[in-house]
C-alpha atoms as a PDB file:
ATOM      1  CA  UNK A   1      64.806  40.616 173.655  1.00  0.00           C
ATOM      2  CA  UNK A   2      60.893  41.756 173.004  1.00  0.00           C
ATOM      3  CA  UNK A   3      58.712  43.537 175.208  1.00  0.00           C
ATOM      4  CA  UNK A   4      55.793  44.166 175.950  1.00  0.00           C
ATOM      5  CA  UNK A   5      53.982  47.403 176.389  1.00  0.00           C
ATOM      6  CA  UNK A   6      52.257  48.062 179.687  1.00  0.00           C
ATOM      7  CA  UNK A   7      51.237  52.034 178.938  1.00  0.00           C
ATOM      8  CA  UNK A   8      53.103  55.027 177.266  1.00  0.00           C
ATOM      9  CA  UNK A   9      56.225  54.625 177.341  1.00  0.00           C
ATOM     10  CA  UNK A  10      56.753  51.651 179.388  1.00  0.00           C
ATOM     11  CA  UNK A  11      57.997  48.336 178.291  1.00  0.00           C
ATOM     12  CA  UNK A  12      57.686  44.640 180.352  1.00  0.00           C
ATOM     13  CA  UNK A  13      60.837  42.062 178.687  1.00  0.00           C
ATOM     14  CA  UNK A  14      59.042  39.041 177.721  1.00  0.00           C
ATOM     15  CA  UNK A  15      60.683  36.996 180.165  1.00  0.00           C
ATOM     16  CA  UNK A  16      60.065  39.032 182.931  1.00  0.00           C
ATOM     17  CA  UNK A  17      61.691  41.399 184.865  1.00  0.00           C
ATOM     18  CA  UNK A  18      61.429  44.905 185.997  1.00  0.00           C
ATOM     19  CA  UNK A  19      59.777  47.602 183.599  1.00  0.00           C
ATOM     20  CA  UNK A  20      62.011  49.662 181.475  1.00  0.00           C
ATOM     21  CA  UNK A  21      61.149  53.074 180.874  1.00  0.00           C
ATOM     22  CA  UNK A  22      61.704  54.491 177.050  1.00  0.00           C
ATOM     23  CA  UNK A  23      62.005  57.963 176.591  1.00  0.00           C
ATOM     24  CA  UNK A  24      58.832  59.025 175.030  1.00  0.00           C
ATOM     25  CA  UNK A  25      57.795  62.554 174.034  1.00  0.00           C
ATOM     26  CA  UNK A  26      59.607  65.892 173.626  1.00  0.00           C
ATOM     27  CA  UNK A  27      63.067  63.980 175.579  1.00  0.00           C
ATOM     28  CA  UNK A  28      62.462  61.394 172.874  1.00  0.00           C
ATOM     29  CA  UNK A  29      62.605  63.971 170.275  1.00  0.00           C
ATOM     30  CA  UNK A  30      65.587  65.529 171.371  1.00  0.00           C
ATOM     31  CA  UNK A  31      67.725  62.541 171.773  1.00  0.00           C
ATOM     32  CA  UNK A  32      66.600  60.235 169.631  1.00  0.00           C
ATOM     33  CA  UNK A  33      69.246  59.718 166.517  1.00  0.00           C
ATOM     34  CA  UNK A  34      71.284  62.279 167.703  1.00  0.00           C
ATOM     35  CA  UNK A  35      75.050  61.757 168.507  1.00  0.00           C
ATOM     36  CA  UNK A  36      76.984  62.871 171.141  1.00  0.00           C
ATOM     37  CA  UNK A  37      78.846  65.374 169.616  1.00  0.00           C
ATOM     38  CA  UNK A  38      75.623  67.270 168.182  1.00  0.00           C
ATOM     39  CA  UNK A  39      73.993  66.858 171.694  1.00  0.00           C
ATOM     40  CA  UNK A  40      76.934  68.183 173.505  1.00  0.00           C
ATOM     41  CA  UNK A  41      77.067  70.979 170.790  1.00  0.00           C
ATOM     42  CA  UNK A  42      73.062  71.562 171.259  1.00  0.00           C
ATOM     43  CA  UNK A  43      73.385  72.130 175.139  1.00  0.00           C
ATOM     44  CA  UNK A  44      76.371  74.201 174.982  1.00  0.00           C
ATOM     45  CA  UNK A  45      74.849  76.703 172.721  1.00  0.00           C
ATOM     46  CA  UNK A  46      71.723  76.884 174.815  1.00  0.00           C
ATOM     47  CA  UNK A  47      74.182  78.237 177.233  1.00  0.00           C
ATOM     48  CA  UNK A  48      73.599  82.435 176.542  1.00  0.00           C
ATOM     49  CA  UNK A  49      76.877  82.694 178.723  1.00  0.00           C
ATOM     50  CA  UNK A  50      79.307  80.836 177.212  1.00  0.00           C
ATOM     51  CA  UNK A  51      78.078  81.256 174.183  1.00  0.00           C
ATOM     52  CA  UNK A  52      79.019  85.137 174.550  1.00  0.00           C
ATOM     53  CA  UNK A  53      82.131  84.294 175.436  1.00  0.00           C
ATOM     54  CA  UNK A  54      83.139  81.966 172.606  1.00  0.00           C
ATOM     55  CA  UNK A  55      81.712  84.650 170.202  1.00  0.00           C
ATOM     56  CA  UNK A  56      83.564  87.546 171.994  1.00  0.00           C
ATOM     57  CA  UNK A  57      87.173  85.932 172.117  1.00  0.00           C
ATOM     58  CA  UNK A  58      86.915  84.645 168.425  1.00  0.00           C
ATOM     59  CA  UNK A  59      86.192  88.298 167.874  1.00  0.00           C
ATOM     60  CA  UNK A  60      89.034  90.037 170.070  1.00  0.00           C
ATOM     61  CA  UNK A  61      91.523  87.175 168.446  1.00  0.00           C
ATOM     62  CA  UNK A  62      90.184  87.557 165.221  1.00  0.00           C
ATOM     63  CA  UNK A  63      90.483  91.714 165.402  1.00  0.00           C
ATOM     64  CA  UNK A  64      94.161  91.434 167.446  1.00  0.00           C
ATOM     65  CA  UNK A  65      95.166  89.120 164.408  1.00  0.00           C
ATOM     66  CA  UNK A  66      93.591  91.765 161.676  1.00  0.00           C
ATOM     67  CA  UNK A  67      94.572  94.653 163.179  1.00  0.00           C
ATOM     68  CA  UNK A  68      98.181  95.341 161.155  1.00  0.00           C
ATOM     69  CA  UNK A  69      95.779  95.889 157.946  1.00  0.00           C
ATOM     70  CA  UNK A  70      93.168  98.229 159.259  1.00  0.00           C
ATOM     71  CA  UNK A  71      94.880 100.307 162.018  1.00  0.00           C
ATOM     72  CA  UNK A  72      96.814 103.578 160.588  1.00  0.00           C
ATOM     73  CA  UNK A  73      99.778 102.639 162.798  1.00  0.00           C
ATOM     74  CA  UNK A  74     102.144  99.800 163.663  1.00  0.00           C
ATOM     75  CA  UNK A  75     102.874  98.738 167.362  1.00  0.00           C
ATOM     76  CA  UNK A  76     106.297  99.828 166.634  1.00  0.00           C
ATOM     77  CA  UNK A  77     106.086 103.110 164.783  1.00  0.00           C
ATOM     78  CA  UNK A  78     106.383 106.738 166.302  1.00  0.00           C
ATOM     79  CA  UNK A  79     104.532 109.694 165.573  1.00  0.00           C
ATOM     80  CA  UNK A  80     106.654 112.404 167.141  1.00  0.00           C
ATOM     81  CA  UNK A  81     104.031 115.314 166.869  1.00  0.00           C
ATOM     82  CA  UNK A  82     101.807 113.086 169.225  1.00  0.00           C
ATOM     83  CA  UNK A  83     102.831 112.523 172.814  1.00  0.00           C
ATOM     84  CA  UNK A  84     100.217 110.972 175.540  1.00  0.00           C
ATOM     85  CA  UNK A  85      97.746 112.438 173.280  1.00  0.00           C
ATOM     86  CA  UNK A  86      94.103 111.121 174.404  1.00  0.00           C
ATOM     87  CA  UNK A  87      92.116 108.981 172.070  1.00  0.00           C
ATOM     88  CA  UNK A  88      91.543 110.752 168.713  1.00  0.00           C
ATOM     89  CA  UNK A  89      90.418 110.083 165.108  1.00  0.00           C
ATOM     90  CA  UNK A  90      94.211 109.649 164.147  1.00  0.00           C
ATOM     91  CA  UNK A  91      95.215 107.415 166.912  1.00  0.00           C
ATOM     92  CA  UNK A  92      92.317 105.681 168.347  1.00  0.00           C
ATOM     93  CA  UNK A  93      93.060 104.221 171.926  1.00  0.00           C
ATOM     94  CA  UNK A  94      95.679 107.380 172.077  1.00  0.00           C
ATOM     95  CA  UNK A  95      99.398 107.206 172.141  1.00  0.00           C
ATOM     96  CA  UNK A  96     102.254 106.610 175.174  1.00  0.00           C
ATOM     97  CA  UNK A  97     104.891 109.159 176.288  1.00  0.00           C
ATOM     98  CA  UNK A  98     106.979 108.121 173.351  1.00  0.00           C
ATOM     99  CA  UNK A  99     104.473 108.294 170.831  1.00  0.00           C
ATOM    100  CA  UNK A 100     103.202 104.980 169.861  1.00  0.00           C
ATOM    101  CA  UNK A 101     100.536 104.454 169.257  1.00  0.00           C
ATOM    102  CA  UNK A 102      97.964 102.545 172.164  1.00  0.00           C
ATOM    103  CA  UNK A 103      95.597 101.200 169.890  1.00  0.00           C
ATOM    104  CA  UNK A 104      97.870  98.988 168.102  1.00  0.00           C
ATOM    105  CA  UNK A 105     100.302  98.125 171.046  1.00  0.00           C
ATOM    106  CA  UNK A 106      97.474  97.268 172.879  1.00  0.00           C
ATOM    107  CA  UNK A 107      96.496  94.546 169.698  1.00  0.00           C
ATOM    108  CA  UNK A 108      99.823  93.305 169.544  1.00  0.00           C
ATOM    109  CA  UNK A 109     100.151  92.976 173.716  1.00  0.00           C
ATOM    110  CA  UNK A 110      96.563  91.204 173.678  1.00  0.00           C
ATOM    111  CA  UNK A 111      97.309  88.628 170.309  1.00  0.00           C
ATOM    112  CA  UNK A 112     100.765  87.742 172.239  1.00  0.00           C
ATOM    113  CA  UNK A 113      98.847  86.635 175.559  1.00  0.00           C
ATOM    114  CA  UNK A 114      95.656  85.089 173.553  1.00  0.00           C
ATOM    115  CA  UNK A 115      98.334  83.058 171.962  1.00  0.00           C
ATOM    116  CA  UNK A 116     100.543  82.351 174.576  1.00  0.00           C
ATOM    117  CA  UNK A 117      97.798  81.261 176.372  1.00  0.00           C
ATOM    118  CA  UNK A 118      96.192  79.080 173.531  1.00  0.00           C
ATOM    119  CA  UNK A 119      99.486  77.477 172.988  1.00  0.00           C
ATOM    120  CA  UNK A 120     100.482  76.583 176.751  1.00  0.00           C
ATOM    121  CA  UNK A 121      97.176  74.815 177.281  1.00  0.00           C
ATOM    122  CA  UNK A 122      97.740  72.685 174.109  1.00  0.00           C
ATOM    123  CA  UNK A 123     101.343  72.063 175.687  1.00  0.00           C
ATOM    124  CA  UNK A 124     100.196  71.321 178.728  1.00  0.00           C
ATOM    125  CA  UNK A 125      96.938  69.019 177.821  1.00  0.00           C
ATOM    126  CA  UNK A 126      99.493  66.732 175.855  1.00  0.00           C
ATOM    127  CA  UNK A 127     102.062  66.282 178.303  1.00  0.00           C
ATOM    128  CA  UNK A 128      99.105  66.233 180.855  1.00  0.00           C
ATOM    129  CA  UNK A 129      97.499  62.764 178.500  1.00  0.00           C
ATOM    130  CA  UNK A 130     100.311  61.434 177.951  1.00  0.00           C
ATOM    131  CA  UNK A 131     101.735  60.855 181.466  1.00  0.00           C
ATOM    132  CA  UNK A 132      98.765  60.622 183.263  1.00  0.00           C
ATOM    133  CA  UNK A 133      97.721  57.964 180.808  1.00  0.00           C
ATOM    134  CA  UNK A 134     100.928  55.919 180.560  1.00  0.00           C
ATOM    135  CA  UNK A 135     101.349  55.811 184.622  1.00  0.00           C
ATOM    136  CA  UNK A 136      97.935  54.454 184.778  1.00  0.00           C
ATOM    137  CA  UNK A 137      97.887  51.947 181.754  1.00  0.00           C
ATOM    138  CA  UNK A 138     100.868  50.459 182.868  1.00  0.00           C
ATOM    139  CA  UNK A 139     101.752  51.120 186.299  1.00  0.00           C
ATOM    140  CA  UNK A 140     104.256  49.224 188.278  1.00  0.00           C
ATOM    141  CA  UNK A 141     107.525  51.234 187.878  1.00  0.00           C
ATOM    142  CA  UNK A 142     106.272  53.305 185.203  1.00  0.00           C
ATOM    143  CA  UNK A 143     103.827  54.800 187.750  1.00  0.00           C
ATOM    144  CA  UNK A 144     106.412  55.431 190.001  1.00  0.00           C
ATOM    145  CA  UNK A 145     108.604  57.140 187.826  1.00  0.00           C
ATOM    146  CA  UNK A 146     106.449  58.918 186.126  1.00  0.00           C
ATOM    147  CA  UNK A 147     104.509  60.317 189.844  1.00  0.00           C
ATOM    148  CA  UNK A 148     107.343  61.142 191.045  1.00  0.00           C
ATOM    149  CA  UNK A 149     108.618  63.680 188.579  1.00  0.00           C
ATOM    150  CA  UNK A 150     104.931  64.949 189.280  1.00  0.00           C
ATOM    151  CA  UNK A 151     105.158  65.311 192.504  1.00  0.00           C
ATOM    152  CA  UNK A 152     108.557  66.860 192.475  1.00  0.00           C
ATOM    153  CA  UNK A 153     107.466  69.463 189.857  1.00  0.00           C
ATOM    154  CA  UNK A 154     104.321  70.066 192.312  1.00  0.00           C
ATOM    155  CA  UNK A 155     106.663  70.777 195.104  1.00  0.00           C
ATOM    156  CA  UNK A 156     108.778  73.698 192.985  1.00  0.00           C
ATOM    157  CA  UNK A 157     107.487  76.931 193.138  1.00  0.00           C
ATOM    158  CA  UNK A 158     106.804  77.099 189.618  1.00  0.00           C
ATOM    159  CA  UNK A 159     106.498  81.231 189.864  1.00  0.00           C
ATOM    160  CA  UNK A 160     109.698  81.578 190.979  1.00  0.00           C
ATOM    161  CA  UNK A 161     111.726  79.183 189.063  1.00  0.00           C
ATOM    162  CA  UNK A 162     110.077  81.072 185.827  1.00  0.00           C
ATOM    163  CA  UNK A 163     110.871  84.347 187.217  1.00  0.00           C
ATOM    164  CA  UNK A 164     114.880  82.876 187.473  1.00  0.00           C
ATOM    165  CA  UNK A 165     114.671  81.489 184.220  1.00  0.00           C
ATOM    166  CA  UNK A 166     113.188  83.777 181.966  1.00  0.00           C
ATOM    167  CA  UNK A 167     115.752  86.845 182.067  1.00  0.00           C
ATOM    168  CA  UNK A 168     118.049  84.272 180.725  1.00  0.00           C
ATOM    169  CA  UNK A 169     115.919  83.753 177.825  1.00  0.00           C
ATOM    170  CA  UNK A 170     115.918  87.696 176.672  1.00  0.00           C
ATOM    171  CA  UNK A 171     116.734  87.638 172.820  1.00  0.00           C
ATOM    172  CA  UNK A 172     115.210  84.732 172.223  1.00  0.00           C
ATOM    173  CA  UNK A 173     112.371  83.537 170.503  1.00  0.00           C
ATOM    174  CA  UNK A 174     108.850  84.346 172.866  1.00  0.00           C
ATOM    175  CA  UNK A 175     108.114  80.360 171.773  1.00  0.00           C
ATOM    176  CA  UNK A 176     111.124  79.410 174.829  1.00  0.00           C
ATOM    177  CA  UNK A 177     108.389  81.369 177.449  1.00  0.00           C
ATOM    178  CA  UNK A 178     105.977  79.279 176.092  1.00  0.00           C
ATOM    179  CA  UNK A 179     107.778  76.078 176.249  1.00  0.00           C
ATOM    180  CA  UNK A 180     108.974  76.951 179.881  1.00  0.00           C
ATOM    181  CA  UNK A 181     105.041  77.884 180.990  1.00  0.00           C
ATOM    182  CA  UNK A 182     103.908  74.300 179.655  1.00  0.00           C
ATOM    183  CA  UNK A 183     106.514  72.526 181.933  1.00  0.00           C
ATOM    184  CA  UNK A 184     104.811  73.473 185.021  1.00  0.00           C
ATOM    185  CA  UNK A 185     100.984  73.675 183.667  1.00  0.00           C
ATOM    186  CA  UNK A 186     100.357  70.217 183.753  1.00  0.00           C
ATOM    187  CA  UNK A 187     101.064  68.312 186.525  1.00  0.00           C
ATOM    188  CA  UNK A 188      97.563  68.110 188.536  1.00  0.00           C
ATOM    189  CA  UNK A 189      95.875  67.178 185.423  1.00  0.00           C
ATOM    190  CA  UNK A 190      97.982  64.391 184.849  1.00  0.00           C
ATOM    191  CA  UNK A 191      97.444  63.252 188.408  1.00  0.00           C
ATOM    192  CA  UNK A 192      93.411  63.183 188.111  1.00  0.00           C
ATOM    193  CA  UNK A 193      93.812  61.193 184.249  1.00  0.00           C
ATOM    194  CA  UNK A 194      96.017  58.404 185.783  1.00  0.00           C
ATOM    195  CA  UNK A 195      93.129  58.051 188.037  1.00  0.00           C
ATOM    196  CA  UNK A 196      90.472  57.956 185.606  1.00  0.00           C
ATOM    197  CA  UNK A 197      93.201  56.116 183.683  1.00  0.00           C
ATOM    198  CA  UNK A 198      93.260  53.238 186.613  1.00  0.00           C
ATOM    199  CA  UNK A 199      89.285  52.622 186.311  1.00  0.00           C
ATOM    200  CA  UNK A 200      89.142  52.841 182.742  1.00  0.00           C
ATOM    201  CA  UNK A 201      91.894  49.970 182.265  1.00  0.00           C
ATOM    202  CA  UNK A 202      89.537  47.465 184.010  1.00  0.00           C
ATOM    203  CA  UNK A 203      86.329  48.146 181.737  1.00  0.00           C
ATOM    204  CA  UNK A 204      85.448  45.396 179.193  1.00  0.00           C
ATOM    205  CA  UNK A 205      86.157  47.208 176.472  1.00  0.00           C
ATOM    206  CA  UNK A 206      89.881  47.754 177.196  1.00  0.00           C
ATOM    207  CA  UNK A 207      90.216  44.302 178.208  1.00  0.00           C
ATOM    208  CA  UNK A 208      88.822  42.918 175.162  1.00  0.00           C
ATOM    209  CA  UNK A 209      91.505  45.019 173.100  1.00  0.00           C
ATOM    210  CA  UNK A 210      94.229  43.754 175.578  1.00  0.00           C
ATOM    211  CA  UNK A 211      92.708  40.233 174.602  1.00  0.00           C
ATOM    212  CA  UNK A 212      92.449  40.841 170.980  1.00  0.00           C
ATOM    213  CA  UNK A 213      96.390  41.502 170.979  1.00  0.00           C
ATOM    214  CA  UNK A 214      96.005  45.668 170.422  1.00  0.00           C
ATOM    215  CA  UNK A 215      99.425  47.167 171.229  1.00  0.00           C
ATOM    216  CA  UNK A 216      98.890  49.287 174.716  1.00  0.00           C
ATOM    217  CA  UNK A 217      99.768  52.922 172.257  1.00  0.00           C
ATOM    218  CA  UNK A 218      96.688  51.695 170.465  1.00  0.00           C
ATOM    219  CA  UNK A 219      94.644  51.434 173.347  1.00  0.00           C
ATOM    220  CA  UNK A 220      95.460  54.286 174.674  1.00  0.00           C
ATOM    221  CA  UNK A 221      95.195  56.061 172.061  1.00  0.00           C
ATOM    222  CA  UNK A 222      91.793  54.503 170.989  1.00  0.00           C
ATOM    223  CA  UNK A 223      89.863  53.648 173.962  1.00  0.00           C
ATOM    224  CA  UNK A 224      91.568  55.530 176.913  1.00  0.00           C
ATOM    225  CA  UNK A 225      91.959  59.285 175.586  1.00  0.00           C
ATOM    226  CA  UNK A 226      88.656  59.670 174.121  1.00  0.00           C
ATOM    227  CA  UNK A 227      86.510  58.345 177.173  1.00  0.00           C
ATOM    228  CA  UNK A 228      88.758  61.404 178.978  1.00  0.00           C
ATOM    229  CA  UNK A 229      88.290  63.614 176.401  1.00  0.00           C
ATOM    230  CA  UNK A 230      85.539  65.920 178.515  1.00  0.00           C
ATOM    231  CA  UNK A 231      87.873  66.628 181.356  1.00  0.00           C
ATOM    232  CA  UNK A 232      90.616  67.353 178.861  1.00  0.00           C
ATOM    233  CA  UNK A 233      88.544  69.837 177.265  1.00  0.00           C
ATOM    234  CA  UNK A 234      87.408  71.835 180.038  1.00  0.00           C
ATOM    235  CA  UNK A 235      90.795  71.884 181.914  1.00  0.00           C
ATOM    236  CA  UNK A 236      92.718  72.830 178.512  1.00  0.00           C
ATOM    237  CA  UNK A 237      90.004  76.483 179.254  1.00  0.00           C
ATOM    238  CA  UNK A 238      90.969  76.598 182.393  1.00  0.00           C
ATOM    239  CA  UNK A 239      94.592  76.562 181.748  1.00  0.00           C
ATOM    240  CA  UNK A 240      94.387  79.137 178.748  1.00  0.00           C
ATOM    241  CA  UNK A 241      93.102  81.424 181.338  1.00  0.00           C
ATOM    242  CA  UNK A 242      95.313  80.951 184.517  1.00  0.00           C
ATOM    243  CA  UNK A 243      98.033  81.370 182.152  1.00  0.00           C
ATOM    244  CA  UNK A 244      97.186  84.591 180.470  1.00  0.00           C
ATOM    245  CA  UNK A 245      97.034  85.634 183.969  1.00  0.00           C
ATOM    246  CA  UNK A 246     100.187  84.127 184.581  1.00  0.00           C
ATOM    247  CA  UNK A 247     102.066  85.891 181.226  1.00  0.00           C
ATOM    248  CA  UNK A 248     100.594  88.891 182.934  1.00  0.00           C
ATOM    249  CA  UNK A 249     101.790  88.808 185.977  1.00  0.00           C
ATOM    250  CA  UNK A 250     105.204  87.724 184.859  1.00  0.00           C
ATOM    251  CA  UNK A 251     105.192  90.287 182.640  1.00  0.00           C
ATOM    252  CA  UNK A 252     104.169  92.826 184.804  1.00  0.00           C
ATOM    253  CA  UNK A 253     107.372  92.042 186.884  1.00  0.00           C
ATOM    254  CA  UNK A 254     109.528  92.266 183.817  1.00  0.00           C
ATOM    255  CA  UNK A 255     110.006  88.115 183.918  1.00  0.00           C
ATOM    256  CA  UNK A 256     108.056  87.704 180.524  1.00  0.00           C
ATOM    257  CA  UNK A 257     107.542  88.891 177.264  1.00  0.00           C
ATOM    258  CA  UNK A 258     110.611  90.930 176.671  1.00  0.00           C
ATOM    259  CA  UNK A 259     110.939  94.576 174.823  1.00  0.00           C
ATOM    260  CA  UNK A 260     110.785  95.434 171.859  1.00  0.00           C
ATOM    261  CA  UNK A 261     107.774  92.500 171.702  1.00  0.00           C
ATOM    262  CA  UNK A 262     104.467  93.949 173.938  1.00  0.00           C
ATOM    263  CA  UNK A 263     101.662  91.879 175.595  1.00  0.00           C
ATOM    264  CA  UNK A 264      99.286  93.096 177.887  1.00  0.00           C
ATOM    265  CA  UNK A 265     101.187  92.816 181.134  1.00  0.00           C
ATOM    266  CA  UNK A 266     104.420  94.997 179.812  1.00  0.00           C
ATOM    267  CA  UNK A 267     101.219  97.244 178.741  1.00  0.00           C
ATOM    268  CA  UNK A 268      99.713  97.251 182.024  1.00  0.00           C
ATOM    269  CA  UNK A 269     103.089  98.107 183.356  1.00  0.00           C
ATOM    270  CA  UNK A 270     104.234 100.713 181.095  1.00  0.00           C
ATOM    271  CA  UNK A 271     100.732 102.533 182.204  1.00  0.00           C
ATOM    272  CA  UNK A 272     100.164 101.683 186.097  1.00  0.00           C
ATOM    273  CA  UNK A 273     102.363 104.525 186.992  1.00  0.00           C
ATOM    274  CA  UNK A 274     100.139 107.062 184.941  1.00  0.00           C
ATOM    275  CA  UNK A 275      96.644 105.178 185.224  1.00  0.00           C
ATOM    276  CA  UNK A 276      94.992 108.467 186.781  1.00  0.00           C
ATOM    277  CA  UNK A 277      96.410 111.216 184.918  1.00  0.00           C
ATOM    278  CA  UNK A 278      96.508 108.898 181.229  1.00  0.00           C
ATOM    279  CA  UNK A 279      94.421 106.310 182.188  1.00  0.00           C
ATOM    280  CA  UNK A 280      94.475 105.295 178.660  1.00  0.00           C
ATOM    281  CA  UNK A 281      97.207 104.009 178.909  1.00  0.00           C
ATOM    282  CA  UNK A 282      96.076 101.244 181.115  1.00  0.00           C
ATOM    283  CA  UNK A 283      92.346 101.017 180.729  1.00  0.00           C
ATOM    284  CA  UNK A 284      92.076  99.471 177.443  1.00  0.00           C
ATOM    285  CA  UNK A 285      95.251  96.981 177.977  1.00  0.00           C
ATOM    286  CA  UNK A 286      93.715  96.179 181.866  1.00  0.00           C
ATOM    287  CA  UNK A 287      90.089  95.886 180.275  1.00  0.00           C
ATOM    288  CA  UNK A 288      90.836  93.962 177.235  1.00  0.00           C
ATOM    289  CA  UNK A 289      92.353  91.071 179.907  1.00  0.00           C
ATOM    290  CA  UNK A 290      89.878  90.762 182.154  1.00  0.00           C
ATOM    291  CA  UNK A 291      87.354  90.744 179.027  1.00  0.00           C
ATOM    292  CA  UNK A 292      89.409  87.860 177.511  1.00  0.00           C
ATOM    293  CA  UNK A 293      89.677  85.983 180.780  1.00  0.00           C
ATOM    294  CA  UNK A 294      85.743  86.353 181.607  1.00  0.00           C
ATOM    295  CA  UNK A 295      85.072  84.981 177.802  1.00  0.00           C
ATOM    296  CA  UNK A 296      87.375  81.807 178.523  1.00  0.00           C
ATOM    297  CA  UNK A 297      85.552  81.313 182.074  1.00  0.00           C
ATOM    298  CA  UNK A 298      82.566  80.934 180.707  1.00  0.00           C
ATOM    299  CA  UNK A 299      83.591  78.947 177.816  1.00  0.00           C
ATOM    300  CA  UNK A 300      84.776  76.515 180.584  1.00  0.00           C
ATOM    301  CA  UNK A 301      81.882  76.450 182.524  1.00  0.00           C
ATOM    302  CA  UNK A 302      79.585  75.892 179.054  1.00  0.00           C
ATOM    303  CA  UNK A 303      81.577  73.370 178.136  1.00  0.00           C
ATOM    304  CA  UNK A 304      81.225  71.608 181.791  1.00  0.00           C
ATOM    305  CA  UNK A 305      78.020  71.821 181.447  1.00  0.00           C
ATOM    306  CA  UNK A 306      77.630  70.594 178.281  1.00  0.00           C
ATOM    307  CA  UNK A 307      79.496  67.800 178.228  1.00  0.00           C
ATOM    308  CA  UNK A 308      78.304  66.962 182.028  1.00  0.00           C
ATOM    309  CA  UNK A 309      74.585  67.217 182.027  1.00  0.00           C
ATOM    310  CA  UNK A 310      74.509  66.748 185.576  1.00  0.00           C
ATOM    311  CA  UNK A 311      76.604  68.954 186.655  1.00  0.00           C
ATOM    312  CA  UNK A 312      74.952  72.002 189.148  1.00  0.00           C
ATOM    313  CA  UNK A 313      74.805  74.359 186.140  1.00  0.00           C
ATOM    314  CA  UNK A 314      73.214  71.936 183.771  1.00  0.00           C
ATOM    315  CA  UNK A 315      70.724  70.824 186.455  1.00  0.00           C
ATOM    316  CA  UNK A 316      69.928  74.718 186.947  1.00  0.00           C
ATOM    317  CA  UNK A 317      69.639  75.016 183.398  1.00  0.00           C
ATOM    318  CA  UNK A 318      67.325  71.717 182.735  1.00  0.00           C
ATOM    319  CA  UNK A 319      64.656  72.950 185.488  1.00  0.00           C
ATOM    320  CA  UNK A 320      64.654  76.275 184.406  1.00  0.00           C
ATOM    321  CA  UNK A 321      62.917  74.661 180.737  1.00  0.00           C
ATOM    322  CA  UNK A 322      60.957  72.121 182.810  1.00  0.00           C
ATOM    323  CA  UNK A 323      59.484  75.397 184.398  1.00  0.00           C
ATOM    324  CA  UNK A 324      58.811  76.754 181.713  1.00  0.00           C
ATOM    325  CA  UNK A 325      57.034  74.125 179.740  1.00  0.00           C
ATOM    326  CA  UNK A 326      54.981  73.184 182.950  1.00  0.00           C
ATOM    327  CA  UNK A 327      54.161  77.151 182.675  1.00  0.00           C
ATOM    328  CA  UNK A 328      53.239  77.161 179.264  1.00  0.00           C
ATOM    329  CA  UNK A 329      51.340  74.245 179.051  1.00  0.00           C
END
């Protein structure tokens, strides 16, 4: 189709028709030949926020992982000649009524929840794809089945069955915990993807492959997953950080991680009792979490942004620069 030009930026089809505007200028520049992946990556670290919290837990992570080979003392050593000593040169975040040392326990306690929290997300976003996904591609029975395990897991109270459940998994591996947290992690995510699920199935696209003789895995694999791939992102943040709240809380009760193992809610328990006259026993394990919970907040809220340029944040963002170039200019 040609066109023809009518001023800057502004094109007339040949045969008629409304105008069509063309980017033109500095909007032109910055979208012009770039994909979506470098423009969603461009926006997101524009955002100061969440760009301080990706840095900050990649850096907690990366020192809980590190830890073992720089710290003077293992999460489960004792130094008898130091009991609820405060923090020193030999034993940096101090040490507990037993004499371990807080600096490591509190690394250990705060790479268990970082992880258990990484992993139940993952758990959770696959389950989460693949039934939301499958009741919505197919429907008929397959949506009923599948909806009403859903809403019969929404109707549990998840807290409580985990709290039942758990002491029976003492001994075992932490990886059970994890498993049983994923179970009931997903289920409102896989409602709102069989949604989107039902209106992507009727776009061209997906009925062209349907024509074309694609099996339905492929599909959905291909053309249903990715166009869902922004909401998966942002609620696989979310649910890394309601569950490290979760682990804590559970733990806190004596429902999760199980001794001789630490994470930061057996370490916020071990030190509530004493938080005034020791408080470092508490402080560092109680700041560290809501540190690592902020960071993945505003991870999630970059990424919404990001990925959703319209979003209230993103619209903030864009006419804060528009002010400023109109300022500047």
């Amino acid at each position: 189709m040609t066109t023809t030009d009518v001023g800057a930026g502004t094109h007339v089809p040949a045969g008629g028709g409304a105008p069509v505007e063309v980017p033109s200028g500095p909007a032109a520049a910055e979208t012009e030949g770039v994909t979506r992946g470098r423009l969603v990556l461009r926006r997101f670290l524009r955002n100061r926020l969440a760009l301080a919290g990706l840095v900050t837990l990649v850096l907690l992570y990366a020192v809980s992982l590190l830890s073992p080979l720089f710290a003077p003392w293992a999460y489960n050593q004792y130094d008898y000649t130091a009991f609820l000593q405060p923090p020193s040169p030999s034993h940096w975040f101090g040490t507990s009524q037993i004499g371990e040392d807080v600096f490591a326990q509190t690394m250990r306690g705060l790479q268990k929840s970082l992880t258990i929290g990484l992993l139940t997300g993952l758990i959770s976003i696959v389950i989460a794809s693949l039934v939301g996904a499958s009741a919505g591609y197919f429907g008929g029975w397959v949506d009923r089945g599948l909806m009403w395990v859903v809403d019969l897991l929404l109707v549990l109270p998840s807290f409580l069955i985990i709290a039942v459940i758990s002491p029976a998994l003492r001994g075992s591996s932490w990886i059970w915990f994890v498993l049983l947290l994923g179970v009931f992690a997903w289920m409102i995510t896989a409602r709102i993807l069989r949604g989107m699920t039902l209106t992507l199935r009727e776009r061209e696209f997906v009925k062209a492959a349907k024509f074309m003789g694609a099996p339905s895995s492929l599909i959905i694999r291909r053309h249903i997953l990715p166009n869902m791939a922004s909401l998966m992102i942002i609620d696989v943040t979310i649910t890394v950080g309601a569950t490290i709240l979760l682990e804590t809380g559970l733990s806190y009760f004596g429902f999760g991680v199980q001794p001789p193992d630490v994470s930061l809610g057996t370490l916020i328990r071990a030190g509530s009792d004493a938080a005034v006259t020791t408080p470092w026993l508490f402080l560092f394990a109680g700041g560290l979490l809501v540190i690592s919970v902020l960071a993945v907040n505003f991870i999630g809220d970059g990424l919404r942004d990001a990925l959703d340029p319209n979003s209230r944040g993103g619209r903030r963002r864009q006419k804060s620069r528009k002010t400023k170039k109109v300022a500047t200019s």
